[in-house]
Structure formats: structure tokens, C-alpha cells
PDB file of N, CA and C in Angstrom:
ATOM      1  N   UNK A   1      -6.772  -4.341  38.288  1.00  0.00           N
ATOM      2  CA  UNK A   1      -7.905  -3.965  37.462  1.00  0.00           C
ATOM      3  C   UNK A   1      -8.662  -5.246  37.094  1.00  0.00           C
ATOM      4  N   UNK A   2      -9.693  -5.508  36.599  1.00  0.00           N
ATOM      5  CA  UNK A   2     -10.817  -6.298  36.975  1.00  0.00           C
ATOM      6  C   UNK A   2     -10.433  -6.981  35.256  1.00  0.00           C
ATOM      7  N   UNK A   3     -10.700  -7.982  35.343  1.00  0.00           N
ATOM      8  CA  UNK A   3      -9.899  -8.880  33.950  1.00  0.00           C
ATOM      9  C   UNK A   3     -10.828  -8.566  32.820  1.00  0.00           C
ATOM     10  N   UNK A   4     -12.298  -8.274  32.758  1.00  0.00           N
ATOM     11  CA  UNK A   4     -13.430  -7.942  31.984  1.00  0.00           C
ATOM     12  C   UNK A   4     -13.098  -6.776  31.640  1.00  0.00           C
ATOM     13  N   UNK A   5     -12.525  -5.848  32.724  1.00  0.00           N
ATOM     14  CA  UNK A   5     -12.257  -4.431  31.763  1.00  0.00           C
ATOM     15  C   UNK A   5     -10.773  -4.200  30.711  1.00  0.00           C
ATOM     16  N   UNK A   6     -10.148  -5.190  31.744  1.00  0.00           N
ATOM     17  CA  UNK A   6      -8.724  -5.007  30.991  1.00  0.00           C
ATOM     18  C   UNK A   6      -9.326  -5.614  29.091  1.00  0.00           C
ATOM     19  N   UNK A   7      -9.937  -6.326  29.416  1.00  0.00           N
ATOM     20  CA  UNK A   7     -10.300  -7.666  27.779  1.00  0.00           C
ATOM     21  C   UNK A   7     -10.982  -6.179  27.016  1.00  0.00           C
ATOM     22  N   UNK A   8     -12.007  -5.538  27.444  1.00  0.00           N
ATOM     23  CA  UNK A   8     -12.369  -5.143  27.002  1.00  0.00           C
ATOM     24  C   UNK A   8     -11.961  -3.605  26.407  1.00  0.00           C
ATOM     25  N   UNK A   9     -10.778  -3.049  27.131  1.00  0.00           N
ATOM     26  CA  UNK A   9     -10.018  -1.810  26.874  1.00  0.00           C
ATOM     27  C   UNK A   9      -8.950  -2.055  25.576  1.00  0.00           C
ATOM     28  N   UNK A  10      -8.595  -3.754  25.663  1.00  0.00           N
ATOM     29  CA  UNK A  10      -7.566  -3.806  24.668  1.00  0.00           C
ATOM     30  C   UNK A  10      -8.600  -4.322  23.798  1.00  0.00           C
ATOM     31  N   UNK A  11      -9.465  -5.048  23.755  1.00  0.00           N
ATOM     32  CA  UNK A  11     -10.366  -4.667  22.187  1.00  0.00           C
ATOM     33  C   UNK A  11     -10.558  -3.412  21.650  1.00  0.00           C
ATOM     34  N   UNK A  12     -11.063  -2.618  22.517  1.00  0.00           N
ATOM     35  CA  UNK A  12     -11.202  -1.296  21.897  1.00  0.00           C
ATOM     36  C   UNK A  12      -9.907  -0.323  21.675  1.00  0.00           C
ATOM     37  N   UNK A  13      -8.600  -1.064  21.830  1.00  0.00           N
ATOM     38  CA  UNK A  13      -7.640  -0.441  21.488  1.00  0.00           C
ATOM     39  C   UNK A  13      -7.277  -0.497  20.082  1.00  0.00           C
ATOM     40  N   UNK A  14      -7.409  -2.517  19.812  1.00  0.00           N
ATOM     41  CA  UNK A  14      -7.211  -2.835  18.597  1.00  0.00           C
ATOM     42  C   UNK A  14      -7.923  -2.695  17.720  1.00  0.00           C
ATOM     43  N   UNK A  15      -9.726  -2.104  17.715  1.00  0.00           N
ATOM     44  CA  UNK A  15     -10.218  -1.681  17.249  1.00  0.00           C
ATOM     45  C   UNK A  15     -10.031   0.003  16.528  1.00  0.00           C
ATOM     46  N   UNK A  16      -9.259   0.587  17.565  1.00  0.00           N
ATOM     47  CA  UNK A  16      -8.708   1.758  17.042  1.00  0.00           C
ATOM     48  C   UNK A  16      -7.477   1.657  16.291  1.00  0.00           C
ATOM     49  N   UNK A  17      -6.625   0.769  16.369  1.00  0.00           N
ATOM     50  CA  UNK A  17      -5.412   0.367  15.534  1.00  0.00           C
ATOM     51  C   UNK A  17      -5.744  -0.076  14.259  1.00  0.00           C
ATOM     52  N   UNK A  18      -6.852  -0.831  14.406  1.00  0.00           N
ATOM     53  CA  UNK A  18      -7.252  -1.367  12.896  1.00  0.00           C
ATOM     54  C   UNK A  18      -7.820  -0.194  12.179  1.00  0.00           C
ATOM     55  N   UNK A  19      -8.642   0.747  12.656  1.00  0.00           N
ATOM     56  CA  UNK A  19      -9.321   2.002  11.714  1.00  0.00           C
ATOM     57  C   UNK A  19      -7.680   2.766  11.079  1.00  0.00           C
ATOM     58  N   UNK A  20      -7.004   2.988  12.301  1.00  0.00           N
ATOM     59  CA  UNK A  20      -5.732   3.713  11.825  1.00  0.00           C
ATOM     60  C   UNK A  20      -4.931   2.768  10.598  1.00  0.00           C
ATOM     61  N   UNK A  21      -4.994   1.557  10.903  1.00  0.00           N
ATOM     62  CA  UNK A  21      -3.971   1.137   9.583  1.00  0.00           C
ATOM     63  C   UNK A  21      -4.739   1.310   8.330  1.00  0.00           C
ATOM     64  N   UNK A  22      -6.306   0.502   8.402  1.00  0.00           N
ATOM     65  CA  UNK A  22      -7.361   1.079   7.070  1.00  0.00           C
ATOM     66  C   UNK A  22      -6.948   2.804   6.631  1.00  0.00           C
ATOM     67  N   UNK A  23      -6.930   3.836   7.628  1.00  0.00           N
ATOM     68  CA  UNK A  23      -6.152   4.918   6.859  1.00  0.00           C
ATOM     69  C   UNK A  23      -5.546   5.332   6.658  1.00  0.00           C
ATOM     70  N   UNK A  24      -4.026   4.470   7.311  1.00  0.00           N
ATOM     71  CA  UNK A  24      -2.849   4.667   6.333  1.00  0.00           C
ATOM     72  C   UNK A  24      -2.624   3.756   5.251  1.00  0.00           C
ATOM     73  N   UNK A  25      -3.635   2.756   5.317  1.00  0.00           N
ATOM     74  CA  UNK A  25      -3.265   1.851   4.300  1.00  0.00           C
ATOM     75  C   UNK A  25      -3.677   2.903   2.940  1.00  0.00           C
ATOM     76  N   UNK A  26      -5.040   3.742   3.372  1.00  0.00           N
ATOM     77  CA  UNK A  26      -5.931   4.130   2.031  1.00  0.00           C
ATOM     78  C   UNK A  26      -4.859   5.197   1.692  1.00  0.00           C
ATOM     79  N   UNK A  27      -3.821   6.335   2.530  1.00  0.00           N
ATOM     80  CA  UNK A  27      -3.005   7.168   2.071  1.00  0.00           C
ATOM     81  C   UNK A  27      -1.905   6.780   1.450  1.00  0.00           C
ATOM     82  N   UNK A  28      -1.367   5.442   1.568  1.00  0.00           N
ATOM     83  CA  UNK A  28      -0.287   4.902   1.108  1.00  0.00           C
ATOM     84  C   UNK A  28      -0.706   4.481  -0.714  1.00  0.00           C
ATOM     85  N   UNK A  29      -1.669   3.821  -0.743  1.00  0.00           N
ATOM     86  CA  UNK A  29      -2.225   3.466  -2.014  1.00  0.00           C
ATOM     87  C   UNK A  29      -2.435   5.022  -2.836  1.00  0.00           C
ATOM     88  N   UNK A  30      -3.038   6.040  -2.863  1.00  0.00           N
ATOM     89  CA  UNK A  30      -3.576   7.510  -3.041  1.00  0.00           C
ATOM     90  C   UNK A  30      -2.004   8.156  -3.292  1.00  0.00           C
ATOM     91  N   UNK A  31      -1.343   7.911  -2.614  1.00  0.00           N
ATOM     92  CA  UNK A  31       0.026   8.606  -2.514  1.00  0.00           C
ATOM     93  C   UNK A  31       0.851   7.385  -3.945  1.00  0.00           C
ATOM     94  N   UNK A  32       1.001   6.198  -3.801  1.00  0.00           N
ATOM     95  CA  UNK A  32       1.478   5.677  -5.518  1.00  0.00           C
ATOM     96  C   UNK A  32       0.230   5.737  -6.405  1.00  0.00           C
ATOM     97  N   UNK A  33      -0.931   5.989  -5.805  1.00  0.00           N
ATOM     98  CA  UNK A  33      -1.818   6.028  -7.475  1.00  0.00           C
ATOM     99  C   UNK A  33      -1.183   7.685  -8.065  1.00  0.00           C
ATOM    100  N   UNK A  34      -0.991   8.837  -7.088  1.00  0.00           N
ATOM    101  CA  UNK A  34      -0.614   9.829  -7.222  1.00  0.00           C
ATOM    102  C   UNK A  34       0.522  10.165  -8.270  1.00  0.00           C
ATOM    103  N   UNK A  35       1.969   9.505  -7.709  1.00  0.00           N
ATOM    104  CA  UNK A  35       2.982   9.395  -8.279  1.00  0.00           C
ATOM    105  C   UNK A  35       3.005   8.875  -9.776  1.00  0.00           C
ATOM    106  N   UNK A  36       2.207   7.592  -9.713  1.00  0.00           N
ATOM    107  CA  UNK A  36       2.113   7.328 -10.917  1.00  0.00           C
ATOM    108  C   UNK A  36       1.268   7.675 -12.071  1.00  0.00           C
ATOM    109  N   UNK A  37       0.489   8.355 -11.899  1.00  0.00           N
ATOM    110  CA  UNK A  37      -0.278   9.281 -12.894  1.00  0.00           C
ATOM    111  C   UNK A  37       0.134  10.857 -12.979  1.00  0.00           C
ATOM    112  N   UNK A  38       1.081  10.994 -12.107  1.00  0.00           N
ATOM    113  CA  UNK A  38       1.740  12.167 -12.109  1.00  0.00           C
ATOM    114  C   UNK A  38       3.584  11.655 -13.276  1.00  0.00           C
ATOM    115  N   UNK A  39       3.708  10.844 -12.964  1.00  0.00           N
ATOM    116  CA  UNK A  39       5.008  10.031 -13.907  1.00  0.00           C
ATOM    117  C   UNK A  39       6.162  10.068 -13.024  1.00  0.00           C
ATOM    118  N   UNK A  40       6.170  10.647 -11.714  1.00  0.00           N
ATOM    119  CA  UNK A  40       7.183  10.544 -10.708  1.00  0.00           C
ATOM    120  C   UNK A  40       7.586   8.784 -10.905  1.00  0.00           C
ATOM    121  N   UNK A  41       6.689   7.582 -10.735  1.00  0.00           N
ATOM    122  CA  UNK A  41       6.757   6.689 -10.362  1.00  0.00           C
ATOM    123  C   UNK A  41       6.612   5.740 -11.850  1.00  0.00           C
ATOM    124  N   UNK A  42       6.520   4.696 -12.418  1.00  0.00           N
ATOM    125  CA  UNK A  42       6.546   3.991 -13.375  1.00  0.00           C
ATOM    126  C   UNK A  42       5.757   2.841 -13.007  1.00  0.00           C
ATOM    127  N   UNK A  43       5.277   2.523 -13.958  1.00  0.00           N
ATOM    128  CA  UNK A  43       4.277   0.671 -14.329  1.00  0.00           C
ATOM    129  C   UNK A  43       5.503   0.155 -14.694  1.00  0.00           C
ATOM    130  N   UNK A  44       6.128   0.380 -15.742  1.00  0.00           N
ATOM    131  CA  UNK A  44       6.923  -0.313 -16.424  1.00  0.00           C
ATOM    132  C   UNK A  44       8.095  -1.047 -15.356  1.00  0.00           C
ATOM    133  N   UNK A  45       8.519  -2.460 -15.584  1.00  0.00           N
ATOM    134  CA  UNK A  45       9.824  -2.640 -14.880  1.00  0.00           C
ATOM    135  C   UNK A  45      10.583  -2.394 -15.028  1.00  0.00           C
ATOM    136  N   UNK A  46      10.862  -2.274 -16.671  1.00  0.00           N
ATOM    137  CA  UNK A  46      12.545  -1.069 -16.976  1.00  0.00           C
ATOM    138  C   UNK A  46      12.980  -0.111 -16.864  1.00  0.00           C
ATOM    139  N   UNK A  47      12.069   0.879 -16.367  1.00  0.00           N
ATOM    140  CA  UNK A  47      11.972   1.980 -15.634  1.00  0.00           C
ATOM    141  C   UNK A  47      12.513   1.841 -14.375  1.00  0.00           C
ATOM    142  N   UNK A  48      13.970   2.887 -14.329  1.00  0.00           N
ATOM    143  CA  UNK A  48      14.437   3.627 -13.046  1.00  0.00           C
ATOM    144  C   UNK A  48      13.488   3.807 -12.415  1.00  0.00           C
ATOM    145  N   UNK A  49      12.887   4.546 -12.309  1.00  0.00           N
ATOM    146  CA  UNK A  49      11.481   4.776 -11.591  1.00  0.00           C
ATOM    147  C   UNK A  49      10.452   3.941 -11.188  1.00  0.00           C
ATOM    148  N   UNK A  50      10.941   2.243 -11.555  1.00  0.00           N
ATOM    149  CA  UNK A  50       9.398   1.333 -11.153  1.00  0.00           C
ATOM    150  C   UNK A  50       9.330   1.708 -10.233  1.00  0.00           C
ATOM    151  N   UNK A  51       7.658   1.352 -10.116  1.00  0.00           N
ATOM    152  CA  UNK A  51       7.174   1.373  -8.856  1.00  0.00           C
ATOM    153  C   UNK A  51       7.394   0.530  -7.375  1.00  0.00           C
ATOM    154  N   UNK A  52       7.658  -0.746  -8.051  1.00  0.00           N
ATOM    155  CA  UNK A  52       8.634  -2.101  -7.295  1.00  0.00           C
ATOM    156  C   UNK A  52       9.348  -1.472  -6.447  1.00  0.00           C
ATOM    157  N   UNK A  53      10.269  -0.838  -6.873  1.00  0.00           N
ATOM    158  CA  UNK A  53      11.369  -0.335  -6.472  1.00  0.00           C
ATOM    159  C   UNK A  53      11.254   0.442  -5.003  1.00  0.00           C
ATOM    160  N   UNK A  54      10.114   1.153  -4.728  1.00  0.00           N
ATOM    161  CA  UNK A  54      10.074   2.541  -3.927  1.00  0.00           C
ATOM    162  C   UNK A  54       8.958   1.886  -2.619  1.00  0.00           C
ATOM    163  N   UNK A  55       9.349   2.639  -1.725  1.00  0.00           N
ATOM    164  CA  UNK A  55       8.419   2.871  -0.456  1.00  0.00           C
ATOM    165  C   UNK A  55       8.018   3.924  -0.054  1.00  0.00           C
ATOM    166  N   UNK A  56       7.139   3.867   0.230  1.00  0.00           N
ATOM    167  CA  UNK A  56       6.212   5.144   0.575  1.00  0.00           C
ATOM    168  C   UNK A  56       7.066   5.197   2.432  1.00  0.00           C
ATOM    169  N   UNK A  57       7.393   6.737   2.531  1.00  0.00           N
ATOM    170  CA  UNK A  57       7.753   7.033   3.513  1.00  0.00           C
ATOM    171  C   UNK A  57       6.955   7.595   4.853  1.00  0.00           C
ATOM    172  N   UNK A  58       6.314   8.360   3.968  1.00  0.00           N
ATOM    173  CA  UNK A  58       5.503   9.413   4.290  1.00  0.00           C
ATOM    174  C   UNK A  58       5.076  10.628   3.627  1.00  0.00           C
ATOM    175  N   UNK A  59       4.799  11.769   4.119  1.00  0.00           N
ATOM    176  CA  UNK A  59       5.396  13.195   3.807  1.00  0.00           C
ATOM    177  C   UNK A  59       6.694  13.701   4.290  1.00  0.00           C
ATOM    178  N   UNK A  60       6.648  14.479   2.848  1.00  0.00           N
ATOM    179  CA  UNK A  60       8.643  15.059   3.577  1.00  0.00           C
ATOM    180  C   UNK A  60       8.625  16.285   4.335  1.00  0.00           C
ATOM    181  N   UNK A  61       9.519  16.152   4.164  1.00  0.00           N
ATOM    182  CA  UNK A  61       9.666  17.488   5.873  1.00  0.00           C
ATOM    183  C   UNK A  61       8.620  18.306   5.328  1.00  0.00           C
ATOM    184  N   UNK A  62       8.760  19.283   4.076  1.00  0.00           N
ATOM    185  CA  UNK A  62       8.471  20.442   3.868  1.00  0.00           C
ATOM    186  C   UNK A  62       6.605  20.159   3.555  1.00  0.00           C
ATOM    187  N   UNK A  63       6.044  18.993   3.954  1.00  0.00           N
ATOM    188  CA  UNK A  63       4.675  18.368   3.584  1.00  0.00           C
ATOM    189  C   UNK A  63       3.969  18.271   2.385  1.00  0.00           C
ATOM    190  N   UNK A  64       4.966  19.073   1.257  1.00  0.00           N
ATOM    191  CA  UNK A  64       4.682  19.391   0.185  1.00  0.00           C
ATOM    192  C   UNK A  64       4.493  18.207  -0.817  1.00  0.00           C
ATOM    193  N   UNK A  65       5.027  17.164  -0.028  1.00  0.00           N
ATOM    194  CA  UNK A  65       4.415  15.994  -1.567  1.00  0.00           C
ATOM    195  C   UNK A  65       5.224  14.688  -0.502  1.00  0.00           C
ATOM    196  N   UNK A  66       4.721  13.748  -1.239  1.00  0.00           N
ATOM    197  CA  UNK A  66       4.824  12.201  -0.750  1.00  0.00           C
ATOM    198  C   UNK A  66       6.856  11.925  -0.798  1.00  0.00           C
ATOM    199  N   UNK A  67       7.219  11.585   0.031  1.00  0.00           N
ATOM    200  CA  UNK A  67       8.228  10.959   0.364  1.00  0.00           C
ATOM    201  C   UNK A  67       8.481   8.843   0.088  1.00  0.00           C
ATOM    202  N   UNK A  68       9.294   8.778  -1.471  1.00  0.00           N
ATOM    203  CA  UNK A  68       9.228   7.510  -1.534  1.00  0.00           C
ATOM    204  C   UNK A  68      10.849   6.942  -1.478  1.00  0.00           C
ATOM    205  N   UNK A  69      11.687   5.935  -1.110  1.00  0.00           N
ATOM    206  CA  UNK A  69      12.489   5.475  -0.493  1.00  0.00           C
ATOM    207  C   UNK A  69      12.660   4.339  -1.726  1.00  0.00           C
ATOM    208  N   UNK A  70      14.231   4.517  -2.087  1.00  0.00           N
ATOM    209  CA  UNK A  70      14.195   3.133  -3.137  1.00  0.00           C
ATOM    210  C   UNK A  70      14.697   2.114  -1.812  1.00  0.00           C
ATOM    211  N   UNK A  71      14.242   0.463  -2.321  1.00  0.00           N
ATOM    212  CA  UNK A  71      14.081  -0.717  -1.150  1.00  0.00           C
ATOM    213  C   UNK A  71      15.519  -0.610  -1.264  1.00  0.00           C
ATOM    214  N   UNK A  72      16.414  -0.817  -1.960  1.00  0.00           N
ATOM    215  CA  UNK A  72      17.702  -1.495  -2.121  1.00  0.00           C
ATOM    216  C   UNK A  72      19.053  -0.138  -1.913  1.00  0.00           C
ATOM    217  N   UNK A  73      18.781   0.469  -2.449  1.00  0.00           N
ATOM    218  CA  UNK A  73      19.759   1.691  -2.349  1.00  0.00           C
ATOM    219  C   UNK A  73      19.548   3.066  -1.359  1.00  0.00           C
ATOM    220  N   UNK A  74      18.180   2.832  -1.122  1.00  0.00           N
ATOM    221  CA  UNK A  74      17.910   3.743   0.380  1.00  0.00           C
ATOM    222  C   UNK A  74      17.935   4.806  -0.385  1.00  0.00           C
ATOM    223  N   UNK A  75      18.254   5.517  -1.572  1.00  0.00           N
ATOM    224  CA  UNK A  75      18.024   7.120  -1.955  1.00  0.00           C
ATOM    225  C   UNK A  75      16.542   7.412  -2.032  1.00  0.00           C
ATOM    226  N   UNK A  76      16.225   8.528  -1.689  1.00  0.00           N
ATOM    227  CA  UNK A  76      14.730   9.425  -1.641  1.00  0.00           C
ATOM    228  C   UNK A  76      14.761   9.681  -3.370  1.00  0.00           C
ATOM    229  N   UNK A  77      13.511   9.598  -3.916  1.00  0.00           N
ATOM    230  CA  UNK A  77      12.872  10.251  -5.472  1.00  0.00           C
ATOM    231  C   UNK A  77      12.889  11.241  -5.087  1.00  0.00           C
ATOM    232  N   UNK A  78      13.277  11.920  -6.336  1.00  0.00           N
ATOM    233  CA  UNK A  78      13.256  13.345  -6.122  1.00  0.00           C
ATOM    234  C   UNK A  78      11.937  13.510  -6.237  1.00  0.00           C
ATOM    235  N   UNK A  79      11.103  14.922  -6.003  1.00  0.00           N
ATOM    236  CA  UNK A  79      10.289  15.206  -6.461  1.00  0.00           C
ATOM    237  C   UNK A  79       9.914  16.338  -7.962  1.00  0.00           C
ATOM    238  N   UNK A  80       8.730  16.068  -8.504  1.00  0.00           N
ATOM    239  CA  UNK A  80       9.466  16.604 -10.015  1.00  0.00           C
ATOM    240  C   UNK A  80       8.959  18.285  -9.699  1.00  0.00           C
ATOM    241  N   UNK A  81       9.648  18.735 -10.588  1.00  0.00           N
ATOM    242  CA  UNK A  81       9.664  20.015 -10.587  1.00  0.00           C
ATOM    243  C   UNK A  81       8.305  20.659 -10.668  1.00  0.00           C
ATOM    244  N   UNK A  82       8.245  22.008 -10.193  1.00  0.00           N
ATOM    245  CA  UNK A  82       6.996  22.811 -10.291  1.00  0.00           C
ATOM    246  C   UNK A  82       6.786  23.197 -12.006  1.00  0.00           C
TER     247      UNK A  82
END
């Protein structure tokens, strides 16, 4: 394949990689502003619940709400009740 197209297919690849991380970056932020105005998640550091603490996973199986991961102990937050 011709070296001008190859240059130019993987720009426009990484150009599509970069839009995709800008919108998981913007769902990841939306998903702890979420938690934490909902009180799932904490400001505070003495809080079980800091926010420090957790990673955004994703969605959980059932898609019903954000999936967060404590860094150190690997247990899932629950999610709070209906």
C-alpha cells in the first residue's frame, strides 16, 4: 500500500480514537459528578465512600447505573437503593 495512504489512514484513525476518549472521558466525569450528588460517592476523605478510593468501571451488567471499583480492595459500591 502506497506510504501517503497508509500516513494518512492512521491519522484518521487516531483522530477517531481521540473523539472516542473525549467521550469517555466526558461519561466518566458525568458518571462521579452523578454519584456524588446522588451521595453514593463522598468529597470527604474520611468517608468509606471517598471518591479517591473508586474507579469508574463502566455500566453494570443490568445498565441500570454506573459501576465503580474500590483501587485497593477490588469490591464493586453497591448501588443505593430505589
Amino acid at each position: 500500500m502506497n506510504t501517503d495512504i497508509m500516513n494518512s489512514l492512521e491519522v484518521e484513525q487516531d483522530d477517531r480514537d481521540q473523539q472516542k476518549g473525549k467521550k469517555i472521558g466526558k461519561r466518566v466525569i458525568q458518571a462521579f459528578d452523578d454519584a456524588i450528588a446522588s451521595g453514593r460517592l463522598s468529597l470527604n476523605e474520611d468517608d468509606d465512600n471517598y471518591v479517591g478510593h473508586y474507579m469508574w468501571m463502566g455500566k453494570s451488567a443490568s445498565g441500570l447505573h454506573d459501576a465503580f471499583k474500590h483501587r485497593i480492595f477490588r469490591n464493586y459500591l453497591a448501588p443505593l437503593p430505589n
